[in-house]
C-alpha atoms as a PDB file:
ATOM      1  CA  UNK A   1      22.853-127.401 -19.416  1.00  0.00           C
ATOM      2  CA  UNK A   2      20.638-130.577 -19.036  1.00  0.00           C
ATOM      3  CA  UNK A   3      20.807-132.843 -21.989  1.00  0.00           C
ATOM      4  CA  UNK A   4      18.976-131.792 -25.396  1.00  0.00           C
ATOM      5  CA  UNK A   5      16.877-135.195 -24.819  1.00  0.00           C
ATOM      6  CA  UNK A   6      15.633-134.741 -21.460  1.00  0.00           C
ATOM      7  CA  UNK A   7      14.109-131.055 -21.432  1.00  0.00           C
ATOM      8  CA  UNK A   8      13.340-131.436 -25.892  1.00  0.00           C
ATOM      9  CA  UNK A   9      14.992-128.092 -26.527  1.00  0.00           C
ATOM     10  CA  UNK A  10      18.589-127.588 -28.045  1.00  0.00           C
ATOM     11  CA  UNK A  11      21.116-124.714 -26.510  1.00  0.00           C
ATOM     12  CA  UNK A  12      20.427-122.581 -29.309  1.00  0.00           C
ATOM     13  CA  UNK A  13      16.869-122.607 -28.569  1.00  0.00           C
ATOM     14  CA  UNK A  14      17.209-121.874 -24.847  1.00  0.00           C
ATOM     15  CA  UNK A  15      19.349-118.751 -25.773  1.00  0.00           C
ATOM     16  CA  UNK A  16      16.667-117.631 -27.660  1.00  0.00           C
ATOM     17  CA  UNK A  17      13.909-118.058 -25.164  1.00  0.00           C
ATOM     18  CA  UNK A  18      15.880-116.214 -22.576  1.00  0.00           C
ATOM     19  CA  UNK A  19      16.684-113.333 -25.038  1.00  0.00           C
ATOM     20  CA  UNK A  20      13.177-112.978 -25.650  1.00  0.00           C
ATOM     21  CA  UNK A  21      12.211-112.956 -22.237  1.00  0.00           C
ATOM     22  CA  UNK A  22      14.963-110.068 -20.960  1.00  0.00           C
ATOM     23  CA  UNK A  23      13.828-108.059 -24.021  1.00  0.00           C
ATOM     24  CA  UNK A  24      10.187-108.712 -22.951  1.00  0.00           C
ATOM     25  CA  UNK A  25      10.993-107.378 -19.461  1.00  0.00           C
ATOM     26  CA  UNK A  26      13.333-104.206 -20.271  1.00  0.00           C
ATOM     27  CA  UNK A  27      10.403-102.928 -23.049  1.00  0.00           C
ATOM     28  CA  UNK A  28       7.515-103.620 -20.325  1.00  0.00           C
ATOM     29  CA  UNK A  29       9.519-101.581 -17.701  1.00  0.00           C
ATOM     30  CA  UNK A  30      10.067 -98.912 -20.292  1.00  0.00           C
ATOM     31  CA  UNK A  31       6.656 -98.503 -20.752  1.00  0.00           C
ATOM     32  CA  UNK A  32       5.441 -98.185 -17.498  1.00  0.00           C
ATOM     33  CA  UNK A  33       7.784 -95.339 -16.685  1.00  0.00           C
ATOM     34  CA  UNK A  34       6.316 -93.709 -20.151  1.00  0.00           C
ATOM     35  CA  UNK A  35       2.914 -94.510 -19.407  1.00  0.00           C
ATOM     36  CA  UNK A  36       3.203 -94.204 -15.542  1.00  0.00           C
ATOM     37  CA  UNK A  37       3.022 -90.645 -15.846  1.00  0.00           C
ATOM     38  CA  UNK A  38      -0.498 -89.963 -17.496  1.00  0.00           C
ATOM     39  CA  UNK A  39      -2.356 -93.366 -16.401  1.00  0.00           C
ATOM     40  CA  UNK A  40      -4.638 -93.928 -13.056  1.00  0.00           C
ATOM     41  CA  UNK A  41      -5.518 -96.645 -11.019  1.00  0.00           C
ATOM     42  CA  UNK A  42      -8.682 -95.899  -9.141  1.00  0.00           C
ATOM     43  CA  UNK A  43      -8.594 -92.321  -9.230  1.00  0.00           C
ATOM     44  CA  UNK A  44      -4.867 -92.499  -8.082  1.00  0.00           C
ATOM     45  CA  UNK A  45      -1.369 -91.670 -10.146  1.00  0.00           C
ATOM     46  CA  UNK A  46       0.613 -94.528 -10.608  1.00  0.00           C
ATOM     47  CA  UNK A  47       3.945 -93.894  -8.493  1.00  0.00           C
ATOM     48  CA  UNK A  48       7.036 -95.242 -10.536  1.00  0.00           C
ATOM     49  CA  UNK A  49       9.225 -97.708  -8.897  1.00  0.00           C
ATOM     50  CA  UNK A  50      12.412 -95.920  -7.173  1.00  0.00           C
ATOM     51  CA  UNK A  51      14.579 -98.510  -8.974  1.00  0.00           C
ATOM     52  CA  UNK A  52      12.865 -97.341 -12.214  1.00  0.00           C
ATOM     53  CA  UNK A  53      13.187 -93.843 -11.750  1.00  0.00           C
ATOM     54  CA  UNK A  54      15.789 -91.477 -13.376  1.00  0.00           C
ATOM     55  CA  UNK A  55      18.799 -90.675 -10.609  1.00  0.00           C
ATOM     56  CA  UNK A  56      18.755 -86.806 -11.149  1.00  0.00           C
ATOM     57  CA  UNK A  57      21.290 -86.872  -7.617  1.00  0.00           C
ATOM     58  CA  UNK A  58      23.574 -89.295  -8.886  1.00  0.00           C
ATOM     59  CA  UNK A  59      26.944 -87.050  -8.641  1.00  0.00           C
ATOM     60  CA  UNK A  60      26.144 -86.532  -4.900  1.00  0.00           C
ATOM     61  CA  UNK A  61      25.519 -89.819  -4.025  1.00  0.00           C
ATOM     62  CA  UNK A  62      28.779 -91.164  -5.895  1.00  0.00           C
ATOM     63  CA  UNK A  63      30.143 -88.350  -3.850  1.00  0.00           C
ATOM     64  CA  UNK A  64      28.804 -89.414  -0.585  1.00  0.00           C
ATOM     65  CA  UNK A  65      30.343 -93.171  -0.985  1.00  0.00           C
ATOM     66  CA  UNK A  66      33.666 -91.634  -1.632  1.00  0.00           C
ATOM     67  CA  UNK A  67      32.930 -89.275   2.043  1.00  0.00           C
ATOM     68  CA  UNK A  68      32.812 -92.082   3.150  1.00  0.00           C
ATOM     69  CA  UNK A  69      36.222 -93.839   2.177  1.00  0.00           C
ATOM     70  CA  UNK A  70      38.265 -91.639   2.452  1.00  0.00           C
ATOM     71  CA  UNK A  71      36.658 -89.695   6.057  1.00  0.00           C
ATOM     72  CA  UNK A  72      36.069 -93.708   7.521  1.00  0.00           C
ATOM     73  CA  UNK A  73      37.527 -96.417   5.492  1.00  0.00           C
ATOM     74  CA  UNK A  74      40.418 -98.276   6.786  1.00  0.00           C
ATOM     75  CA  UNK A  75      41.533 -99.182   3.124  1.00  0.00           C
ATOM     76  CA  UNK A  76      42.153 -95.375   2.541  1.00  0.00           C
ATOM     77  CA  UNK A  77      44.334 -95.217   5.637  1.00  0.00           C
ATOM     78  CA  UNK A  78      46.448 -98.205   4.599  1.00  0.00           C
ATOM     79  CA  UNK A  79      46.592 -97.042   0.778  1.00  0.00           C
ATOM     80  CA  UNK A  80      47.801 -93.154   2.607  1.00  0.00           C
ATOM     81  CA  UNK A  81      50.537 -94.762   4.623  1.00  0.00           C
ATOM     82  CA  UNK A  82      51.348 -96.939   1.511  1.00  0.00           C
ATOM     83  CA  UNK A  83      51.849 -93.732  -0.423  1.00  0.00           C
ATOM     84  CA  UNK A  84      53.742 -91.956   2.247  1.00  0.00           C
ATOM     85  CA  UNK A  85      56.088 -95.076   2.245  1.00  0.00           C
ATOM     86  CA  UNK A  86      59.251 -94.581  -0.266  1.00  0.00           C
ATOM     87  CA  UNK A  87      58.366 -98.044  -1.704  1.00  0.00           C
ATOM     88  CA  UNK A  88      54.999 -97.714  -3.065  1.00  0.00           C
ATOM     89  CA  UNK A  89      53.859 -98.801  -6.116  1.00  0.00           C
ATOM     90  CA  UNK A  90      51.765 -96.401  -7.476  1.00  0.00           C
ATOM     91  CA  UNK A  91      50.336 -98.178 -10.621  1.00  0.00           C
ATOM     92  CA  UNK A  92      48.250-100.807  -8.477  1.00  0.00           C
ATOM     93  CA  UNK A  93      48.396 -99.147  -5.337  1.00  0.00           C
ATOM     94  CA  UNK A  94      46.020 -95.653  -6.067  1.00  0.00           C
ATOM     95  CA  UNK A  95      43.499 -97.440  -7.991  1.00  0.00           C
ATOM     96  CA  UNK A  96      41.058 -96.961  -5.448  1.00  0.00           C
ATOM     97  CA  UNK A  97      42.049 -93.638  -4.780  1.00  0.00           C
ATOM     98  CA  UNK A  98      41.508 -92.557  -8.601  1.00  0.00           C
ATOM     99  CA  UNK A  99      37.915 -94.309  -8.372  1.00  0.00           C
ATOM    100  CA  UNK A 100      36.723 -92.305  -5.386  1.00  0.00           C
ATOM    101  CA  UNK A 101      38.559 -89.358  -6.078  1.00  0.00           C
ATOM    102  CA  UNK A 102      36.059 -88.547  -9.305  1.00  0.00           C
ATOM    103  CA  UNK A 103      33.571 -89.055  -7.375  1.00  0.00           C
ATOM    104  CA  UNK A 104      34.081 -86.341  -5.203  1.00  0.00           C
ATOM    105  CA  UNK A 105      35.250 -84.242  -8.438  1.00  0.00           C
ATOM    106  CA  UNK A 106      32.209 -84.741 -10.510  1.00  0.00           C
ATOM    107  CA  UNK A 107      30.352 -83.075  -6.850  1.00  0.00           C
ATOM    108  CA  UNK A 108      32.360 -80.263  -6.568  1.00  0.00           C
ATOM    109  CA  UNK A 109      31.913 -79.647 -10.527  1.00  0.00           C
ATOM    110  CA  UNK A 110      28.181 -79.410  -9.952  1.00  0.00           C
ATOM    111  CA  UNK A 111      27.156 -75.394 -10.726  1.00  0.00           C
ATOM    112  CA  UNK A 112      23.346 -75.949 -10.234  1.00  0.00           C
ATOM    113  CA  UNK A 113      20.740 -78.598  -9.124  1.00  0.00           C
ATOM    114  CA  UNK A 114      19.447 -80.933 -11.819  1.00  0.00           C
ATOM    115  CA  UNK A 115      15.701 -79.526 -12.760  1.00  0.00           C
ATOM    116  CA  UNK A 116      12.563 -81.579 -12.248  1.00  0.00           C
ATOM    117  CA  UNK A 117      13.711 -82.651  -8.671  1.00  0.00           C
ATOM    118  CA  UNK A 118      10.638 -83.517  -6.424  1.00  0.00           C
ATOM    119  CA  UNK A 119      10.002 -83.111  -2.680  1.00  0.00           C
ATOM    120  CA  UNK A 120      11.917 -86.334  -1.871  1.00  0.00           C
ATOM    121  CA  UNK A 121      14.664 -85.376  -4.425  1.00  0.00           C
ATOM    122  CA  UNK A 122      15.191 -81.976  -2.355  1.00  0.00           C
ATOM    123  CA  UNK A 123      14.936 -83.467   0.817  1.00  0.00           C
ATOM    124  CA  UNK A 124      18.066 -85.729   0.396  1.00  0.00           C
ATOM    125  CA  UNK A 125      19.940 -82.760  -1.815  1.00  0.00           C
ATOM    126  CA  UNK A 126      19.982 -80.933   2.039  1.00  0.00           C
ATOM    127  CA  UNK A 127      21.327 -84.462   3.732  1.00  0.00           C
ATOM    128  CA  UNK A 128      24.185 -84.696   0.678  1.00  0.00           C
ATOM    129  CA  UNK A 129      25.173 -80.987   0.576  1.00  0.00           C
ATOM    130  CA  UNK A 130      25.060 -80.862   4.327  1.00  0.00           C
ATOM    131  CA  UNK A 131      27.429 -83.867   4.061  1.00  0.00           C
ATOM    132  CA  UNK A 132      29.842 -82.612   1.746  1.00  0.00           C
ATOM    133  CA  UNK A 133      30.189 -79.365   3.802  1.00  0.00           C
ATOM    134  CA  UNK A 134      31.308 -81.480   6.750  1.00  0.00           C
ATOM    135  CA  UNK A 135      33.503 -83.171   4.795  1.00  0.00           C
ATOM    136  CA  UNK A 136      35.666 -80.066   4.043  1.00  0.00           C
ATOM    137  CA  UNK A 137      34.961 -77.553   7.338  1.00  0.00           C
ATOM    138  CA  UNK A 138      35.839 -80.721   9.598  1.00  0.00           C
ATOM    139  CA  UNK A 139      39.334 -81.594   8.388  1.00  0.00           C
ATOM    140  CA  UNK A 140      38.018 -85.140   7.356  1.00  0.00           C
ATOM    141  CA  UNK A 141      38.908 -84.196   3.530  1.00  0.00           C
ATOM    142  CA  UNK A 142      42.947 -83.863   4.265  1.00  0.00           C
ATOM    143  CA  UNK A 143      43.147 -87.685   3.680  1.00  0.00           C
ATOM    144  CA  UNK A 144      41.926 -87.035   0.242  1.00  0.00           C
ATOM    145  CA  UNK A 145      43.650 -84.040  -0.214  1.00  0.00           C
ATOM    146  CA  UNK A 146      47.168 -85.465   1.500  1.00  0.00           C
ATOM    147  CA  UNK A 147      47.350 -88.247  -1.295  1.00  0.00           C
ATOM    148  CA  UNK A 148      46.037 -86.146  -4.083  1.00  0.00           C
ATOM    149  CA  UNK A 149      49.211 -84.133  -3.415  1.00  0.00           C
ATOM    150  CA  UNK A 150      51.260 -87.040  -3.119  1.00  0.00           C
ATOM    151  CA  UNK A 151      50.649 -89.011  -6.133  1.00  0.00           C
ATOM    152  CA  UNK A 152      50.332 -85.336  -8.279  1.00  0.00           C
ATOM    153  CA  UNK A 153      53.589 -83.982  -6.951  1.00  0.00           C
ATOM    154  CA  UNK A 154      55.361 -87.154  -7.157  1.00  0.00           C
ATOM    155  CA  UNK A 155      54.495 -87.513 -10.785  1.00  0.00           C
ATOM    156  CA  UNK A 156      54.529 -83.671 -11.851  1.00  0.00           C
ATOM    157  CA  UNK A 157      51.287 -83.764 -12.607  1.00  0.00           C
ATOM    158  CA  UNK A 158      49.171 -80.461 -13.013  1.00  0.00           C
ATOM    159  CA  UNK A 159      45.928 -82.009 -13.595  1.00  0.00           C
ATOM    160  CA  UNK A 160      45.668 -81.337  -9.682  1.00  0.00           C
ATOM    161  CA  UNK A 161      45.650 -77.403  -9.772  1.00  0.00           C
ATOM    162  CA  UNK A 162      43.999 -78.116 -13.146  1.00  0.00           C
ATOM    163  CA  UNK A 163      40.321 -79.745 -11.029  1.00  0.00           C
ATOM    164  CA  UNK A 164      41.201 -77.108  -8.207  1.00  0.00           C
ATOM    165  CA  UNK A 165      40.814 -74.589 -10.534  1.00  0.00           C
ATOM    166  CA  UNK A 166      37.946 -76.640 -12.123  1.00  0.00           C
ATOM    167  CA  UNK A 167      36.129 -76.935  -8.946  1.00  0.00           C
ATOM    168  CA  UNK A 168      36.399 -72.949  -8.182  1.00  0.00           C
ATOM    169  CA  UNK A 169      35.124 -72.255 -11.054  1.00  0.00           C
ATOM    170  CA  UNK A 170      32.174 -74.316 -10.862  1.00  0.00           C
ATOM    171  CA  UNK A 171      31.539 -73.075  -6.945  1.00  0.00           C
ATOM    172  CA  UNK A 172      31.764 -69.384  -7.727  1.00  0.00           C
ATOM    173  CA  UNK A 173      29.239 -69.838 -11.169  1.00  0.00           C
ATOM    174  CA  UNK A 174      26.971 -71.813  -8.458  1.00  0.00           C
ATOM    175  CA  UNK A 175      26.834 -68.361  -6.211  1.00  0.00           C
ATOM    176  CA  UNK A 176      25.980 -65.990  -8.711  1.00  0.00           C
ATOM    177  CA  UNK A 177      23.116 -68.574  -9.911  1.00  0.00           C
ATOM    178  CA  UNK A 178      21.937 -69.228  -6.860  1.00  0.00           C
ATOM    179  CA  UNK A 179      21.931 -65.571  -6.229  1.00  0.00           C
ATOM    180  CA  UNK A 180      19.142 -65.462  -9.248  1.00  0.00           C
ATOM    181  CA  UNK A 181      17.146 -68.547  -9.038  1.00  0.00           C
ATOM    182  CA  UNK A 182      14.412 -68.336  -5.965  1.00  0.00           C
ATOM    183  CA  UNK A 183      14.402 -72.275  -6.035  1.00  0.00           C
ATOM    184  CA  UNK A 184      18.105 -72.068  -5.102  1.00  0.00           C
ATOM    185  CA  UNK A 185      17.209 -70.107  -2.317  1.00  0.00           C
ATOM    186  CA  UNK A 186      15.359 -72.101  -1.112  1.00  0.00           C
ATOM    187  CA  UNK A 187      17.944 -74.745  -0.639  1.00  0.00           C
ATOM    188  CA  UNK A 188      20.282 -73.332   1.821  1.00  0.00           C
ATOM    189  CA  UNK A 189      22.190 -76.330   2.361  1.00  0.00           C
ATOM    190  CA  UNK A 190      22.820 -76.263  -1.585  1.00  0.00           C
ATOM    191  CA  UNK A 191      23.952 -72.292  -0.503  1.00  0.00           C
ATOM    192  CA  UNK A 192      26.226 -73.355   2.372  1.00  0.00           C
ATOM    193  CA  UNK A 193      28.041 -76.197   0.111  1.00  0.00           C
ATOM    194  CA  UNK A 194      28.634 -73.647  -2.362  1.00  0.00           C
ATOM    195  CA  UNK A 195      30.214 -70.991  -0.292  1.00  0.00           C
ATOM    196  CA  UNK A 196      32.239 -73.436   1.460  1.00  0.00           C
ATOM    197  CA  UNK A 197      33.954 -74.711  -1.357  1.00  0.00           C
ATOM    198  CA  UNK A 198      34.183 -71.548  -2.698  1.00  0.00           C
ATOM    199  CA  UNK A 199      36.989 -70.689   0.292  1.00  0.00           C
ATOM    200  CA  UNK A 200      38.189 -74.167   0.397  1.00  0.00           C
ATOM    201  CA  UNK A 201      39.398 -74.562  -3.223  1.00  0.00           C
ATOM    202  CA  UNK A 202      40.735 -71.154  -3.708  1.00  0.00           C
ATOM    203  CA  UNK A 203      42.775 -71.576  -0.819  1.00  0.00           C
ATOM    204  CA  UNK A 204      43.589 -75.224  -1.863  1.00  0.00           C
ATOM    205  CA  UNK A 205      44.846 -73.333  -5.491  1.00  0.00           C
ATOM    206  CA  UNK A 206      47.164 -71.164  -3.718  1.00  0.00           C
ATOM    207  CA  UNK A 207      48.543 -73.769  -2.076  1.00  0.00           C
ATOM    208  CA  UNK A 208      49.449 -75.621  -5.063  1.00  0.00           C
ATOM    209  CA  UNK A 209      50.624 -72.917  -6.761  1.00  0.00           C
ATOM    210  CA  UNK A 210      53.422 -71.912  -4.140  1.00  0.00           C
ATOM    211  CA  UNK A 211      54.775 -75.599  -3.610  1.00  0.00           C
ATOM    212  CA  UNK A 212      53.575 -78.092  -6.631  1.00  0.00           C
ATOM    213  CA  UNK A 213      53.433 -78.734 -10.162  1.00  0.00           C
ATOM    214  CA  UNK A 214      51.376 -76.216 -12.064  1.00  0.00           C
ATOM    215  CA  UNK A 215      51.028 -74.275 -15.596  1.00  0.00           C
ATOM    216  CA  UNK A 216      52.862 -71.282 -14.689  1.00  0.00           C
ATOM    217  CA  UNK A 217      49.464 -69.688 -12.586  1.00  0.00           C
ATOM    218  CA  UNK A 218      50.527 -67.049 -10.264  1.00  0.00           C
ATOM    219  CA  UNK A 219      47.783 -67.410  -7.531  1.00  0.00           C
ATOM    220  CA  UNK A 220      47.556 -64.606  -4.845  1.00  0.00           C
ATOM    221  CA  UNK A 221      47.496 -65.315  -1.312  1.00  0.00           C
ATOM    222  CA  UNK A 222      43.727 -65.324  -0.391  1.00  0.00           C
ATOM    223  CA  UNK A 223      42.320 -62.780   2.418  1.00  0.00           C
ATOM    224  CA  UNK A 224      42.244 -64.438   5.955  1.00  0.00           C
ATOM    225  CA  UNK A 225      44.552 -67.514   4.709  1.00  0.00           C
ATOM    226  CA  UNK A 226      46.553 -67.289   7.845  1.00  0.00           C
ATOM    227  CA  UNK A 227      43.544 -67.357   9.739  1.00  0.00           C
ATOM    228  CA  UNK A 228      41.637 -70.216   8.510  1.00  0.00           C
ATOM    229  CA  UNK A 229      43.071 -73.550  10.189  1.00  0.00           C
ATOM    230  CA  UNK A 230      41.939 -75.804   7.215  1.00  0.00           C
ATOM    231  CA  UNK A 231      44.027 -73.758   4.723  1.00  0.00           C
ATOM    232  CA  UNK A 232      47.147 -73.698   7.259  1.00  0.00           C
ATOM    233  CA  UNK A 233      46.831 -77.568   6.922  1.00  0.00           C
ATOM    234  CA  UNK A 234      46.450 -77.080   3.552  1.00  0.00           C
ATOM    235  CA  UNK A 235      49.356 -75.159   3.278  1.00  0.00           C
ATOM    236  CA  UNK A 236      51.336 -77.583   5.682  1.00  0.00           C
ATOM    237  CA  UNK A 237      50.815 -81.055   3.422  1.00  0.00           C
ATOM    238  CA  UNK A 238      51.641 -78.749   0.425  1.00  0.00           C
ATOM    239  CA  UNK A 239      55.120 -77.718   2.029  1.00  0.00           C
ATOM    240  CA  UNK A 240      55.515 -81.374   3.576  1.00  0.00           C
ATOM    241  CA  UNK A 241      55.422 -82.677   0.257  1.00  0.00           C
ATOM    242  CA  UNK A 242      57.201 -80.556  -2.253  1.00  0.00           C
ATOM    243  CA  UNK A 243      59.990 -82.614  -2.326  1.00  0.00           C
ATOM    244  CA  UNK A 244      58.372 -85.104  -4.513  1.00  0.00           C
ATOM    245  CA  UNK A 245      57.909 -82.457  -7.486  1.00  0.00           C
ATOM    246  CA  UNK A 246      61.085 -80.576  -6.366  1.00  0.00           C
ATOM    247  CA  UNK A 247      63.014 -82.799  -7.688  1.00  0.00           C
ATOM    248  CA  UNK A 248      61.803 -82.116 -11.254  1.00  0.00           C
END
């Protein structure tokens, strides 16, 4: 800070001025998204600052950013081969991976759309969902799914199957709610990202059942699993890797 005699105020008072100034700020922006809503400027609705604006999408964004790593990221390919390695240390090494991993989790969790989206909200919901689906039907997600098994079989984990489970759960509510909302219907992206992980994590629970740690589920083997190359991948990195909880 400059000296107390050159600018006449002490520290304390500084501190103060700048308190009152952030608080000034955060109440004025506070009222302008209240007020935004009901007030006109020549005949026109005030339009609320994106930055201001509630993030109704945030789960598929997060999502998207963990696409992202572990479909492009060269720091998820290291950290994969680190894991694969018999001398990892898993403490410092996964900490990424347990960062973007629930952000893919709290998107698969999602049973509905949040309400009160509007037409630019439902425009990007088809560009997220659409990206998600890729994610899975392409084989991109068996990074993510390779160390998920790894660091859950390796430490007998369940909470693995436990999300699967989780996840199918939330996918198969999404159908049947879908199935009775017209505004779901008219997402079809939102439809297609449904269905998809729908098949995806109940083959994805089978596989865990048969070769890793779980709570004593007995999973069927799902129609067509033979038959769908993602789940004989699935199936594959679940065998490659039972080892690791094996020895339990």
């Amino acid at each position: 800070y400059p000296s107390e005699e050159k600018t006449g105020y002490s520290q304390r008072e500084q501190h103060t001025d700048r308190g009152l100034e952030i608080s000034y700020v955060h109440h004025t922006a506070m009222q302008f998204v209240r007020q935004s809503a009901t007030r006109e400027k020549n005949g026109t609705a005030i339009v609320v600052p994106l930055v201001l604006k509630p993030q109704p999408l945030r789960a598929l964004y997060r999502a998207l950013t963990a696409v992202w790593y572990f479909g492009n990221s060269d720091k998820s390919a290291y950290l994969l081969a680190d894991l694969r390695s018999d001398e990892y240390d898993s403490t410092s090494s996964a900490g990424v991976y347990f960062e973007m991993t629930y952000g893919l989790w709290n998107a698969f969790f999602l049973t509905t759309l949040p309400h009160c989206l509007d037409e630019d909200d439902l425009s990007q919901v088809s560009v997220l969902c659409n990206t998600l689906t890729d994610f899975i039907l392409s084989g991109r997600c068996l990074r993510w799914v390779e160390m998920a098994i790894i660091i859950n079989y390796e430490g007998g984990f369940t909470n693995l199957l436990d999300n699967v489970l989780k996840a199918l759960l939330a996918s198969e509510e999404s159908t049947v709610i879908i199935d009775n909302d017209s505004k779901g219907k008219l997402l079809p992206a939102f439809q297609s990202y449904s269905t998809v992980r729908t098949q995806f994590f109940t083959d994805y629970a089978y596989v865990i059942s048969c070769a890793g740690p779980t709570s004593g589920e007995n999973i069927s083997v799902p129609e067509g699993f033979a038959d769908r190359p993602l789940a004989v991948n699935l199936m594959l990195l679940g065998r490659t890797w039972a080892h690791l909880y094996d020895s339990y």
